[in-house]
Each structure stands twice: as C-alpha cells, then as structure tokens.
Protein backbone atom coordinates (compact mmCIF):
# COMPACT_ATOMS: atom_id res chain seq x y z
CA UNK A 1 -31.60 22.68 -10.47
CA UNK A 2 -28.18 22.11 -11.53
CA UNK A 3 -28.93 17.98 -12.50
CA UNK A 4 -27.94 17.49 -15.95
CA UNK A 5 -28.22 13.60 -17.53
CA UNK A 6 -25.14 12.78 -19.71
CA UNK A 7 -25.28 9.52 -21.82
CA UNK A 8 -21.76 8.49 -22.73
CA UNK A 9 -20.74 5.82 -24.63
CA UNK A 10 -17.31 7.54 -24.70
CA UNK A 11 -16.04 10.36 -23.34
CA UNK A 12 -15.25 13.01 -25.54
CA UNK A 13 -14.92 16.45 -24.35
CA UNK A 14 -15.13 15.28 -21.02
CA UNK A 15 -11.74 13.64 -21.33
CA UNK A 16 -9.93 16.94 -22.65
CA UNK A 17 -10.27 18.27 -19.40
CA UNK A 18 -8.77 15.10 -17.76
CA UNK A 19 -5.34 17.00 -16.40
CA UNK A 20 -4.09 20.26 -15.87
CA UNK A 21 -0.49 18.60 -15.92
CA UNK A 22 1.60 18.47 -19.00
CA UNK A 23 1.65 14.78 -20.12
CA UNK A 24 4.84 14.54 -20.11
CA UNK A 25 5.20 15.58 -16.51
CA UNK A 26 2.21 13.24 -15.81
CA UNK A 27 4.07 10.28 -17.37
CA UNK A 28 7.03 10.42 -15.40
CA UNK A 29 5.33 10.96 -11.96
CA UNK A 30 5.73 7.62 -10.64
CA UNK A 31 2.87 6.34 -7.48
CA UNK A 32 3.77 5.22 -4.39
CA UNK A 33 2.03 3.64 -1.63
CA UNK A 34 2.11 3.91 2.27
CA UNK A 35 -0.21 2.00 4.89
CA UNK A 36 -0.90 2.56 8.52
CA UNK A 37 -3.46 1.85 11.07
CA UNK A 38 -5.95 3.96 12.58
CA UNK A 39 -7.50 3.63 15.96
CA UNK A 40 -11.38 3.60 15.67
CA UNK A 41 -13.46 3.38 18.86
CA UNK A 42 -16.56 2.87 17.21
CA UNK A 43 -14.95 -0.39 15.16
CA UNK A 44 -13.41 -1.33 18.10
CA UNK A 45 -10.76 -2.23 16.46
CA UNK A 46 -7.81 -0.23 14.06
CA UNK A 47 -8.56 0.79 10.40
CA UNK A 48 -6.28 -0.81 7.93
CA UNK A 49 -5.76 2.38 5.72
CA UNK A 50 -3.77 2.29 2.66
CA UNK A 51 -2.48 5.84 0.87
CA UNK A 52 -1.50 6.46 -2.40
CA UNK A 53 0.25 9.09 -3.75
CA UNK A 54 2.42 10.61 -6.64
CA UNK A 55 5.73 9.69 -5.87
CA UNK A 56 9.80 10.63 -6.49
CA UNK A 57 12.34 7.60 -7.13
CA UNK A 58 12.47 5.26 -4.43
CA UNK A 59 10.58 2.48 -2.55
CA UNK A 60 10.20 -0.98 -3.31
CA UNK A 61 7.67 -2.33 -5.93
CA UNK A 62 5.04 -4.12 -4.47
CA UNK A 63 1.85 -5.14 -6.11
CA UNK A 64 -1.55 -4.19 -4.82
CA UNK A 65 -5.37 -5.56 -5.30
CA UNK A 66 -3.89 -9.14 -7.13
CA UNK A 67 -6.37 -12.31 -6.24
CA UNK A 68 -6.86 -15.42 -8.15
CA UNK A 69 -9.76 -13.66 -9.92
CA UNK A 70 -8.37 -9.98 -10.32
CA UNK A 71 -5.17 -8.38 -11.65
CA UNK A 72 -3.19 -6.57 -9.29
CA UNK A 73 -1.18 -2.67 -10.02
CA UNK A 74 1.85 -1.67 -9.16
CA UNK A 75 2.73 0.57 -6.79
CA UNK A 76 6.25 1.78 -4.85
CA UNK A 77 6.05 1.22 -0.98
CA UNK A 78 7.17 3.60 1.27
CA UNK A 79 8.82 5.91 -1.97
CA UNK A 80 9.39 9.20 -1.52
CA UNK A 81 6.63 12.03 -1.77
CA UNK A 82 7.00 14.07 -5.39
CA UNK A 83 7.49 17.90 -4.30
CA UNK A 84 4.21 20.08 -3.89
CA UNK A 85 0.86 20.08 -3.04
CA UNK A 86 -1.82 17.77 -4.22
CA UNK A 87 -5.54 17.80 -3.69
CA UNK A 88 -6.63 15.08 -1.28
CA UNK A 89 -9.66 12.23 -2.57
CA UNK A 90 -11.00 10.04 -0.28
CA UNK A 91 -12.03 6.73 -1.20
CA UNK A 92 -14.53 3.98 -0.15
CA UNK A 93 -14.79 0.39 -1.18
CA UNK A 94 -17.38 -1.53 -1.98
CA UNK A 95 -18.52 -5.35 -0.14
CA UNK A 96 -17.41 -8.83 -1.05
CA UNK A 97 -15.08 -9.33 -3.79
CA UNK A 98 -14.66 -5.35 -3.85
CA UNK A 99 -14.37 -5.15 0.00
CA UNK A 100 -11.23 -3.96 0.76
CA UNK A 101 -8.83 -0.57 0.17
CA UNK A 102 -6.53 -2.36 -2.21
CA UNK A 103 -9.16 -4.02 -4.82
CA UNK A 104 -9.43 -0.53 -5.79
CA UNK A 105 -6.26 0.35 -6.90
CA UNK A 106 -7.05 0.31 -10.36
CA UNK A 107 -8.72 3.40 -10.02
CA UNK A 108 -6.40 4.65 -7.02
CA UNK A 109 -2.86 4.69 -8.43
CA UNK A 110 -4.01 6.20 -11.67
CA UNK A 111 -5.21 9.27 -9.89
CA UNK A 112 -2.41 9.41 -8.08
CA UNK A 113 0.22 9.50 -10.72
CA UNK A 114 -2.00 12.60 -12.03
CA UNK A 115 -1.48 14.51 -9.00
CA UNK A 116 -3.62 13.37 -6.40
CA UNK A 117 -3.14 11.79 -3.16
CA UNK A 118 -5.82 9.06 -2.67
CA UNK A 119 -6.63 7.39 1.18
CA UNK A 120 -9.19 4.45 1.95
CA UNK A 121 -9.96 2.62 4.52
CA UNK A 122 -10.76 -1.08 4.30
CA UNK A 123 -14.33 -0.92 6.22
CA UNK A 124 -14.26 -3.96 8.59
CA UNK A 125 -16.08 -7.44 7.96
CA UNK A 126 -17.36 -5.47 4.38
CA UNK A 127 -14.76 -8.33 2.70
CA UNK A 128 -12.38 -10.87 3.16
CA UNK A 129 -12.11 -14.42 4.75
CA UNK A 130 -13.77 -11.65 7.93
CA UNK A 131 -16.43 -10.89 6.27
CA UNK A 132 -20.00 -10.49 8.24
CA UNK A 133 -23.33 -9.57 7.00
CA UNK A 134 -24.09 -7.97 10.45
CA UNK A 135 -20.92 -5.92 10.20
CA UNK A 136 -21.58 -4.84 6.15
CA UNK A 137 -24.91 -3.58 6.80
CA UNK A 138 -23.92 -1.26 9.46
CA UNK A 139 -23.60 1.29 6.86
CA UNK A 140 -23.56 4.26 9.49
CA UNK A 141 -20.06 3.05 10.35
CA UNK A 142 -18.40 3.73 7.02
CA UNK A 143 -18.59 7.50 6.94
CA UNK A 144 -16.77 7.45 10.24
CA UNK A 145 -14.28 5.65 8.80
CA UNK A 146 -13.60 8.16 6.29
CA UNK A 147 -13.48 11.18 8.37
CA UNK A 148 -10.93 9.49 10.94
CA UNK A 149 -8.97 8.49 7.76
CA UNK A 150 -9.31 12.36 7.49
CA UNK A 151 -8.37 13.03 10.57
CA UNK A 152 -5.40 10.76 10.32
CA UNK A 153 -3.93 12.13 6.69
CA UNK A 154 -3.34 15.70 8.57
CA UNK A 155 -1.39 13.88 11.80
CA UNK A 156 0.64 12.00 9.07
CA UNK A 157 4.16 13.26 8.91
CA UNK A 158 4.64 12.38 5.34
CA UNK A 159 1.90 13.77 4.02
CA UNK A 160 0.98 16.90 6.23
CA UNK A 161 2.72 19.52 4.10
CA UNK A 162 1.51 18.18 0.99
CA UNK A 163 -2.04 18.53 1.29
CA UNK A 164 -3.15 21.14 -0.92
CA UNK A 165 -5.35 23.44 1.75
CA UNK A 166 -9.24 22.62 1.29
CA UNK A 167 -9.28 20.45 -1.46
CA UNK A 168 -10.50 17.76 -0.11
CA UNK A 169 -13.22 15.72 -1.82
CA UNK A 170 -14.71 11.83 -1.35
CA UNK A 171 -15.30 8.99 -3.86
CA UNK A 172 -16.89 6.13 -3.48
CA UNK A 173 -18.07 2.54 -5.75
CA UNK A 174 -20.98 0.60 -4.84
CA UNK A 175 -21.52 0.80 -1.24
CA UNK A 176 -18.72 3.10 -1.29
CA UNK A 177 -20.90 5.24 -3.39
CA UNK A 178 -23.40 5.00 -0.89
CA UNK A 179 -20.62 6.74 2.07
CA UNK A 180 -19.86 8.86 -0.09
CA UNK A 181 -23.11 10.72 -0.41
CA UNK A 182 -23.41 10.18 3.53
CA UNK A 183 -20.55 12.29 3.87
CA UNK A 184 -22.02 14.96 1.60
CA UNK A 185 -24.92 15.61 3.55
CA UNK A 186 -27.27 12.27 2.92
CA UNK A 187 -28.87 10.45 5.80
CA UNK A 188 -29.76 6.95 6.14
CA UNK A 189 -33.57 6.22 6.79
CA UNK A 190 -33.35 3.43 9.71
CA UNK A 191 -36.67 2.19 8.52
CA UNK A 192 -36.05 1.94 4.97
CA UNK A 193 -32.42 0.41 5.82
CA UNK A 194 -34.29 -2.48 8.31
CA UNK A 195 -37.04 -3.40 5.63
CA UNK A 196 -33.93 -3.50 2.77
CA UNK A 197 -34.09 -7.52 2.79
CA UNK A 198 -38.17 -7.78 3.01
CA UNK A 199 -37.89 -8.61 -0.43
CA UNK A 200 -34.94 -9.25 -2.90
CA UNK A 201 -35.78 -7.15 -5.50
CA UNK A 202 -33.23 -4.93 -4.66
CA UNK A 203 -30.26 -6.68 -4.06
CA UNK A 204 -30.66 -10.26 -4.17
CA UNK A 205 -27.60 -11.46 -3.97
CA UNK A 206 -26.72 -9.58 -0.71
CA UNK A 207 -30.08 -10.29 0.93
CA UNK A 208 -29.42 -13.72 0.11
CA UNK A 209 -26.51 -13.93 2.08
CA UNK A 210 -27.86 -11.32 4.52
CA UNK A 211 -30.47 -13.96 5.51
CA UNK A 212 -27.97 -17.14 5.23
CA UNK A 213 -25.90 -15.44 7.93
CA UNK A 214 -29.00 -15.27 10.56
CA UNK A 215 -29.12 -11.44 10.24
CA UNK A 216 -32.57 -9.99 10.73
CA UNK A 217 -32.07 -6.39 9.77
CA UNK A 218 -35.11 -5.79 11.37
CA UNK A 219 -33.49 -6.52 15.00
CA UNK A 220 -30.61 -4.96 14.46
CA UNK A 221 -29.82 -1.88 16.22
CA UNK A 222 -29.98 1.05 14.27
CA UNK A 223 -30.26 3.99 16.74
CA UNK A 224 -26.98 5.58 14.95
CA UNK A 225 -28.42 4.70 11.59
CA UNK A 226 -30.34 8.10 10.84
CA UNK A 227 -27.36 10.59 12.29
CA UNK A 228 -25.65 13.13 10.04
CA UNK A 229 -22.55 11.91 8.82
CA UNK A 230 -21.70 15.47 6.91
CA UNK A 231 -18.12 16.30 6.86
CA UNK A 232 -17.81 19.95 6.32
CA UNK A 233 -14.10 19.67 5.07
CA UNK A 234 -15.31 17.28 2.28
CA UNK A 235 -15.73 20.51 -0.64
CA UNK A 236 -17.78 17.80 -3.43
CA UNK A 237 -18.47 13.68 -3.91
CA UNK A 238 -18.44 11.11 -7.00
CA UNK A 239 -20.68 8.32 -6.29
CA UNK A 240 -20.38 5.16 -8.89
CA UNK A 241 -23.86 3.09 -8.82
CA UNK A 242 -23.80 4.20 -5.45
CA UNK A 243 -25.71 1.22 -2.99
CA UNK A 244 -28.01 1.10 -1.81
CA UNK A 245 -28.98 4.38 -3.32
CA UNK A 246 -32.65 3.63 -1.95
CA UNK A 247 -32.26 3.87 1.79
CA UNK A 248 -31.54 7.52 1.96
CA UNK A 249 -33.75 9.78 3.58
CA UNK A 250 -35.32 11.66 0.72
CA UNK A 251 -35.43 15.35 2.88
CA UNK A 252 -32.02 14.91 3.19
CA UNK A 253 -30.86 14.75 -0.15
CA UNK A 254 -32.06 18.21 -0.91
CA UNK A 255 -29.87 20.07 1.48
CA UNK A 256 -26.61 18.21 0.28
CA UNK A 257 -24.62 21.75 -0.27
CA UNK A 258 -21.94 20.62 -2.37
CA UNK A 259 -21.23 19.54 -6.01
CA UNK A 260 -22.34 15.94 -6.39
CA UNK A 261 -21.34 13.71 -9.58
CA UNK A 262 -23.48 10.47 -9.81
CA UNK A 263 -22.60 7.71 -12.30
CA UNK A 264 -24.45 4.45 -13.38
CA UNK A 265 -23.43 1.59 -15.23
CA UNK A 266 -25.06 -0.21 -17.98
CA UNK A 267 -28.32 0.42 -20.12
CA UNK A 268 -31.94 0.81 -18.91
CA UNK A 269 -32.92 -2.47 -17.29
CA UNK A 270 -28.97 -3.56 -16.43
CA UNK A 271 -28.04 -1.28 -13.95
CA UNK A 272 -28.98 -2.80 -10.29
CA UNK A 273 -32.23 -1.45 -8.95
CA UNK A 274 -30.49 -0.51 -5.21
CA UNK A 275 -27.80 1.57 -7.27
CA UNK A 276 -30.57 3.28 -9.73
CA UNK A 277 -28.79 6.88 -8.98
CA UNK A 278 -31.41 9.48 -11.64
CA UNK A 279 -33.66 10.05 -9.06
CA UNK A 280 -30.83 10.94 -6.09
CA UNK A 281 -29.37 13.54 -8.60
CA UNK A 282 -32.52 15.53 -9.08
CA UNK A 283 -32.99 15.77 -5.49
CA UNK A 284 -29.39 17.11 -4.84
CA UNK A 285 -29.53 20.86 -6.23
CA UNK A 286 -25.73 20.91 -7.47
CA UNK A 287 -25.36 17.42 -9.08
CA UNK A 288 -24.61 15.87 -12.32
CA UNK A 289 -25.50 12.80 -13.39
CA UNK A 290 -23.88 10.18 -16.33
CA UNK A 291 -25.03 7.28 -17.73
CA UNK A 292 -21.95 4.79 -18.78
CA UNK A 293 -23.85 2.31 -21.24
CA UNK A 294 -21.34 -0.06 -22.42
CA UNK A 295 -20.17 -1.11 -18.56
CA UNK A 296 -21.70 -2.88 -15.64
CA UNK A 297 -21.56 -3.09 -11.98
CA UNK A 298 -19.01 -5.33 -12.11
CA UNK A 299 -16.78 -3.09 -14.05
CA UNK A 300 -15.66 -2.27 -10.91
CA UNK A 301 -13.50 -5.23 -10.11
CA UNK A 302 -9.85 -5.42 -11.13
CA UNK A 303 -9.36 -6.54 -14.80
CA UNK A 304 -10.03 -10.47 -14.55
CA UNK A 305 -7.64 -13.11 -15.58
CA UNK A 306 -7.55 -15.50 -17.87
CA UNK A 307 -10.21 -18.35 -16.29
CA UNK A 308 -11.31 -16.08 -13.73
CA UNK A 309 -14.79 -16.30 -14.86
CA UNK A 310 -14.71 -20.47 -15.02
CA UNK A 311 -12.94 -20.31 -11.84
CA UNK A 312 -15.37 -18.02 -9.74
CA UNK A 313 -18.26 -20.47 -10.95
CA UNK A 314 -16.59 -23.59 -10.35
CA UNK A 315 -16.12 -21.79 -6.83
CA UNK A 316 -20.10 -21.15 -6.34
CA UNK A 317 -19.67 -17.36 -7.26
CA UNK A 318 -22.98 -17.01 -9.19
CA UNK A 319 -22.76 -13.22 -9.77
CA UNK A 320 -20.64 -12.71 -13.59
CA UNK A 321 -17.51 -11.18 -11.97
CA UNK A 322 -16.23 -10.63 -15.31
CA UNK A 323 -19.12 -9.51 -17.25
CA UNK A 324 -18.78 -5.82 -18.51
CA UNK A 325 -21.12 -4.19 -21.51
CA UNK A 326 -21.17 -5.55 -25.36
CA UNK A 327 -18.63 -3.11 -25.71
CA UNK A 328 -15.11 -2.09 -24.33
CA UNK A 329 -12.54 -4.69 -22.51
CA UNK A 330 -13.05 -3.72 -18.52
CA UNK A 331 -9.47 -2.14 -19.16
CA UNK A 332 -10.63 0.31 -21.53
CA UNK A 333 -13.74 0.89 -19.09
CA UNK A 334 -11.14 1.67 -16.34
CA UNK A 335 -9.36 4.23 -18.13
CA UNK A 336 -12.65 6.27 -19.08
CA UNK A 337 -13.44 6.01 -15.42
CA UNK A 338 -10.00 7.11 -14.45
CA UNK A 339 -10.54 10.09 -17.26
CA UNK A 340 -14.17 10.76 -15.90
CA UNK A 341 -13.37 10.81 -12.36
CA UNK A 342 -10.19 13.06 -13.44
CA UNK A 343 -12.19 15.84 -15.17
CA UNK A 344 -15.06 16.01 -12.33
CA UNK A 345 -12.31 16.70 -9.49
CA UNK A 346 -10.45 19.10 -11.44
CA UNK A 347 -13.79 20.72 -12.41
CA UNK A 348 -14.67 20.68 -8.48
CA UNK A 349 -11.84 22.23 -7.97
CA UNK A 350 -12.23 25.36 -9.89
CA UNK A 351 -15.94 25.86 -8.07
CA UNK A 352 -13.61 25.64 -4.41
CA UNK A 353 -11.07 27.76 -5.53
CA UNK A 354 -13.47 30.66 -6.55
C-alpha cells in the first residue's frame, strides 16, 4: 500500500521540489486568462469555463474571484500564450461562497505562472445568486463537467498546441475534491448519497439549507448517481478535504489506478467529518495523504478583507468565513498550498513520463 500520512505544519522538503523552472524564468512568466462556454446536454444549459494560463505580454488586466468578502487576483484577459508546452490541471470548485471557477483563482493563477495551464468549470446552481440545493447535490453531474471541459481544451485553438501530450491531471477543493476522486475511478453510493441529510452530523450547514430549500434527497432521482465517472486521460488527482468524502462506494476506491494525493485541513477534531479523507487514502493503493494543521476548511476562500468577517455575520453567514488555524495568515496558507499542490504534480509527472 503506497498510503503514507504526512503531518505538516510547514512544508519543508516538500517545497524544494516546488518547480523545475528557474525562478527567474518563473518570475517573469506573467498569467493570463481566457473564458468560453461549453455546450452541456446533461446541464441543459452551457458551462461557463474560465482558463488560465502562463502568458507572453499582452491582454488587458482584469481582476478575478473579488466579492465584498474575498480579495480578488489579477490576471491578463485574452494575453498571448507563453511559447511551449505545459501540463494541463483540471480544476473543480467547491459550493456556496466557493461555488464558482473564479473564487479559485488564488490557487489557479499561481500554478499557472509556474507553467501550467489550469481549466474549471463553474458547476451550475453549486453558487451564486442561482444557487439550488437540488442542483448542488447532483454530484454525478460535476465529473461530466470536467471531462467536456476536457473535451473542449483540445478543440480550443489557442490552446491545442500547447498541451503537453498526456499530462493531464484533476484537482479539486471541497466538493471539488469530491469530483475529483470521481474522475479517478471513485463511485458515488446512491444510497449513502440519499440518506446524507438523515442527520446533520456530517454537514450541517448544507443539510440545513438542503432541507430549507424543500429538497428530500431521498426523492430525488439518482439513477445516474452510482455510474463510473473515470476519465482515462486524467494520469493522477489532488483532493483538498474532499466532500463529502463519505458517500463513495467503498469497492470502488480500491481500484482507483492512479496516483492520488489527499489533503485535510486543521487538527484532530477541526477538520469537517464529510471531508475526513485518512480512511479514503488507505483504500486507494497509490495515494498519499497530508495533514495541514495550522489551516481550516475555510482556508479555501480568497484572502478576506478588512470587515469581511463582521460583514458576513451581520449578513446571517454563520459559518467563520475567515477563520484559518492559530497559526499562519490565510495568505501564507495559500502559498504552502500553491507549493504543495506544485511539488505533487511535478512528482506525478515523473511517474507518467516513465
């Protein structure tokens, strides 16, 4: 069993192997950003997909992910693609405030400006003033939406003949976590998905709202629920406090074939029980698994701004948006997330290249 449990506090030798690139090559690469719509039958409606990309000089700066809780991050629209090849990662959001392409750009235009070319999807109703609890716990539909991203990136003109051949891998926060390790190989259970409310143990904030909407998941039909969503061109998967991590099909998890990286946030007793990920990685044979202490779920949002905490409150937001570990700023956080998710591709990488 290849499941190893790292504890990190910081990331040490972990972050040597962050780039391949020269830093000062790295520093210069600038990131651009290109959007475009992708027809989805199942959805019944286009994918808002949103690309980004190491970039040459050109494009106007836009900013990407900014609310009145979150910092946005820069990016060039519509620049020019650098020269070469670059791996390909795909992303998946989380729900609610985290429900949407851009809100992770914190994480996406880093990796791009070290040499990777980053696409997401924003998974309908999952977020925005369109959210729908019905629509969110559809969960089979988000792996689709990543392989017709997929699809899409090798019909896009600008991109085609900079996709490095085969190096494709997914990653995925929260819920996003949860697609990702769909896409490996991981099927949902359509029981375990319609008794996920019974009780609010594991996600009580969701259920809550689950149940406030008039959405009996028990009702709802889940005959796609339990198909294989593997993507054979997807070579290995990150999952961050991948939810709900405890709706998966337990058989299935065992015949994932590829490298799977697992990460939870926060110390014993912190870490959300539907995104508890130790068990997952000792059922997958080639997975790793790392324990971020001083961080929390919500370490996942943008960096907040000043009063975003007040203001989220005074707005009926009872979850603490802005709430990371006793430690590091959520900045810092990002950056050893950016490192960690760095040094696992690149390490990936070597395993598809031999």
């Amino acid at each position: 069993m290849g499941f190893r449990k790292l504890v990190l506090a910081a990331f040490g030798s972990i972050a040597l192997l962050a780039s391949s690139a020269p830093q000062a090559e790295t520093a210069k690469r600038g990131v651009g950003v290109y959007r475009r719509e992708v027809p989805s039958a199942e959805r019944g409606r286009p994918l808002d997909v949103t690309v980004w990309y190491p970039a040459a000089p050109g494009g106007e700066e836009i900013v990407l992910g900014d609310t009145p809780f979150f910092r946005g991050t820069s990016a060039r629209l519509d620049a020019p693609i650098a020269d070469g090849r670059f791996p390909l990662v795909l992303l998946s959001h989380g729900a609610g405030l985290a429900g949407s392409a851009e809100a992770l750009s914190w994480i996406a235009a880093p990796l791009a400006q070290r040499g990777f070319i980053v696409a997401a999807p924003t998974h309908p109703g999952n977020g925005g003033q369109n959210r729908s609890a019905a629509e969110t716990m559809k969960l089979w539909l988000r792996p689709a939406d990543i392989t017709l991203t997929l699809d899409a990136m090798g019909r896009t003109s600008l991109f085609e003949r900079h996709l490095a051949p085969n190096q494709i891998g997914v990653l995925g926060l929260s819920m996003g976590g949860g697609t990702a390790l769909a896409l490996a190989g991981a099927r949902f259970d359509p029981q375990l998905l319609a008794a996920y409310c019974d009780v609010d143990a594991r996600n009580p904030s969701l259920c809550s709202w689950v149940r406030q909407s008039g959405v009996d998941l028990h009702t709802m039909d889940m005959h796609d629920a339990g198909r294989d969503h593997r993507d054979e061109r997807i070579r290995f998967a990150i999952a961050i406090d991948p939810a709900p991590a405890d709706v998966f099909d337990k058989s299935s998890l065992s015949k994932i074939g590829i490298p799977v990286d697992l990460v939870n946030l926060g110390r014993p007793g912190e870490i959300p029980v539907t995104a508890q990920a130790a068990d997952v990685a000792k059922a997958i044979t080639r997975s790793q698994y790392a324990v971020i202490k001083d961080a929390s779920h919500f370490s996942m949002f943008g960096e907040c701004k000043p009063g975003a905490a007040e203001a989220a409150a005074s707005e009926g937001i009872e979850e603490p948006i802005c709430s990371d570990g006793a430690g590091p700023s959520r900045r810092a956080i990002h950056a050893q997330l950016v490192d960690m998710v760095e040094a696992t591709i690149r390490r990936s990488l070597v395993t598809i290249v031999r």
